[in-house]
Structures are given as structure tokens and as C-alpha cells.
N, C-alpha and C. Protein backbone atom coordinates (compact mmCIF):
# COMPACT_ATOMS: atom_id res chain seq x y z
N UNK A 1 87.07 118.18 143.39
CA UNK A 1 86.75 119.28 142.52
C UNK A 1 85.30 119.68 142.76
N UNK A 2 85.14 120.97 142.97
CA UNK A 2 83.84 121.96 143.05
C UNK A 2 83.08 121.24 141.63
N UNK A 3 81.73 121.62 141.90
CA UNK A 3 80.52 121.13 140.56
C UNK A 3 81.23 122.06 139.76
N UNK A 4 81.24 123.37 139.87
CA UNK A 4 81.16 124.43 138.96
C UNK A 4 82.08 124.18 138.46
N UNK A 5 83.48 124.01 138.87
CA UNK A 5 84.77 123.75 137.96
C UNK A 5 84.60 122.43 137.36
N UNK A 6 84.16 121.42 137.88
CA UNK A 6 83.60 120.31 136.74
C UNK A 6 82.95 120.64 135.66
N UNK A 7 82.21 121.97 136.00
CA UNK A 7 81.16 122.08 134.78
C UNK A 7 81.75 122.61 133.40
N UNK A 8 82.72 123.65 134.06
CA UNK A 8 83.74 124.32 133.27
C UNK A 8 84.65 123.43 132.63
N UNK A 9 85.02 122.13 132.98
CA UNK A 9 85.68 121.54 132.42
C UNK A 9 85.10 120.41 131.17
N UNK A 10 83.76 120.54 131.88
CA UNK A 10 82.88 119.67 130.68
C UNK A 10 82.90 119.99 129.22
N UNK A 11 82.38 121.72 129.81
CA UNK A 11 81.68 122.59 128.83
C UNK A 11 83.00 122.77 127.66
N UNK A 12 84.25 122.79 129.00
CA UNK A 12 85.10 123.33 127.32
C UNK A 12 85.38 122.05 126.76
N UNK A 13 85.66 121.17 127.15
CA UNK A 13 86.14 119.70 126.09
C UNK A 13 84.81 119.30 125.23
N UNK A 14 83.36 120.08 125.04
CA UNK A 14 82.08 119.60 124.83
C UNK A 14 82.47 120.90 123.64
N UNK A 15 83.41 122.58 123.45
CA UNK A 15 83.67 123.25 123.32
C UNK A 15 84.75 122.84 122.15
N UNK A 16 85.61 122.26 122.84
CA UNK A 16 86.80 121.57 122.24
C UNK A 16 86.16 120.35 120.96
N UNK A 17 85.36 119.30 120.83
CA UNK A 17 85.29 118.90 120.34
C UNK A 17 84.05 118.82 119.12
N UNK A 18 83.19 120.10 120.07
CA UNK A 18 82.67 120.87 118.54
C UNK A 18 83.30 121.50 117.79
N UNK A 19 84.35 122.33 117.88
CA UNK A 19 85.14 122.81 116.93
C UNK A 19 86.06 121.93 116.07
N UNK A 20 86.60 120.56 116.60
CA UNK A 20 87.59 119.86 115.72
C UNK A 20 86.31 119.46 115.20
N UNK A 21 84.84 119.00 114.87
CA UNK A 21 84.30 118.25 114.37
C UNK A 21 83.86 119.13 113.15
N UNK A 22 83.54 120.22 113.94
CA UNK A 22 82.73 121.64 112.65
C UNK A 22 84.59 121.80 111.60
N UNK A 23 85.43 121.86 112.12
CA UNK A 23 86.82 122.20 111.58
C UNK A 23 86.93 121.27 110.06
N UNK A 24 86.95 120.29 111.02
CA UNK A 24 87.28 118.90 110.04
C UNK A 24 86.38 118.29 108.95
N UNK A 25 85.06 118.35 109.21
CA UNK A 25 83.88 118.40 108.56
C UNK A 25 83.79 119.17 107.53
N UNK A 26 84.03 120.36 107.50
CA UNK A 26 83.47 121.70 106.26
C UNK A 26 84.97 122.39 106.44
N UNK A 27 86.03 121.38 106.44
CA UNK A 27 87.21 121.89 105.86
C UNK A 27 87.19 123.43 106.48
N UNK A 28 87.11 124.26 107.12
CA UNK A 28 86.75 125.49 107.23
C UNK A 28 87.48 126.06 108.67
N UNK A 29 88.80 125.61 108.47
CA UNK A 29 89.92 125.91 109.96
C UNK A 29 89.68 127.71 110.17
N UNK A 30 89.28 128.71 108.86
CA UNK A 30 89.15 129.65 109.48
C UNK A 30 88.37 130.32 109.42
N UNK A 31 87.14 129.96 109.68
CA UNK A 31 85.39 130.60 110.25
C UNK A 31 85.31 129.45 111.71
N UNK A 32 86.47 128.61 112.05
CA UNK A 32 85.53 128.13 113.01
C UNK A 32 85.98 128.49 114.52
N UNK A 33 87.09 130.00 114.44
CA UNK A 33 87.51 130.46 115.37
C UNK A 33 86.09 131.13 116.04
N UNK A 34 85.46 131.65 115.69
CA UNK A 34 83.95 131.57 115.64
C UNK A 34 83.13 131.00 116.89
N UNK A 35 83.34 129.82 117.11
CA UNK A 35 83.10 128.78 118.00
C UNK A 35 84.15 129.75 119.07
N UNK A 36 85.31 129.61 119.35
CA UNK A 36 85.88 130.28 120.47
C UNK A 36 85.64 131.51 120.82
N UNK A 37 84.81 132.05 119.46
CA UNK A 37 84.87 133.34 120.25
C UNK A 37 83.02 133.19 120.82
N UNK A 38 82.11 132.59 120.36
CA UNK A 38 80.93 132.47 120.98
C UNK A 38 81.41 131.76 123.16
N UNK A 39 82.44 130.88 122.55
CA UNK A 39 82.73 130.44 124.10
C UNK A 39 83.59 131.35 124.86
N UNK A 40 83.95 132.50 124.47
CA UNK A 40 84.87 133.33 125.46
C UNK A 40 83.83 134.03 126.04
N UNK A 41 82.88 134.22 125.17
CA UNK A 41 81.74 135.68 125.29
C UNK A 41 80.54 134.57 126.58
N UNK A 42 80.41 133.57 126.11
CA UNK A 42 79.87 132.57 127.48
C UNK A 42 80.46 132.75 128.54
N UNK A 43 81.69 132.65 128.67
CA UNK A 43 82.55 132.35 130.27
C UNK A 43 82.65 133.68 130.59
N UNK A 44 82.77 134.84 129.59
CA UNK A 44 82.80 136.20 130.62
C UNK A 44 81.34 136.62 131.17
N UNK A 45 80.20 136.14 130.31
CA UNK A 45 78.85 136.49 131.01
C UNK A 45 79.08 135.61 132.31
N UNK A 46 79.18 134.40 132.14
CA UNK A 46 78.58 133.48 133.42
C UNK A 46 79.65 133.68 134.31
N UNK A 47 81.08 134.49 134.21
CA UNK A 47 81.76 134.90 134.99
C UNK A 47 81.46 135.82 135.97
């Protein structure tokens, strides 16, 4: 595997497990779509 696709794979499970923690933490399953949408708006810039 390429760095870059490693990196991509970091970033989202680093992605992935800020959101179950912010989710689960402050009870708050729906403000923390939030988080996905700050990470979609990441991968289309650095796209």
C-alpha cells in the first residue's frame, strides 16, 4: 500500500473513532454527523 492511501486509512479510523467517542460521550447521535461532514469537506480539498 502507497503512504497516501495509508494515510487515508489512518485519518478515517482516527475520523471513525472521534465520532463514536464525541457520539457516546454527550449522548448527541445527532449534531455529531457534523464530524462527517467536516471530514468529507477535508478529502474533497486534499482531493
Amino acid at each position: 500500500m502507497d503512504k497516501k492511501k495509508m494515510m487515508n486509512w489512518i485519518i478515517a479510523i482516527i475520523v471513525a473513532i472521534v465520532y463514536l467517542t464525541v457520539s457516546i460521550i454527550f449522548k448527541s447521535w445527532a449534531y455529531s454527523w457534523l464530524i462527517w461532514v467536516a471530514y468529507a469537506t477535508y478529502r474533497f480539498i486534499v482531493k
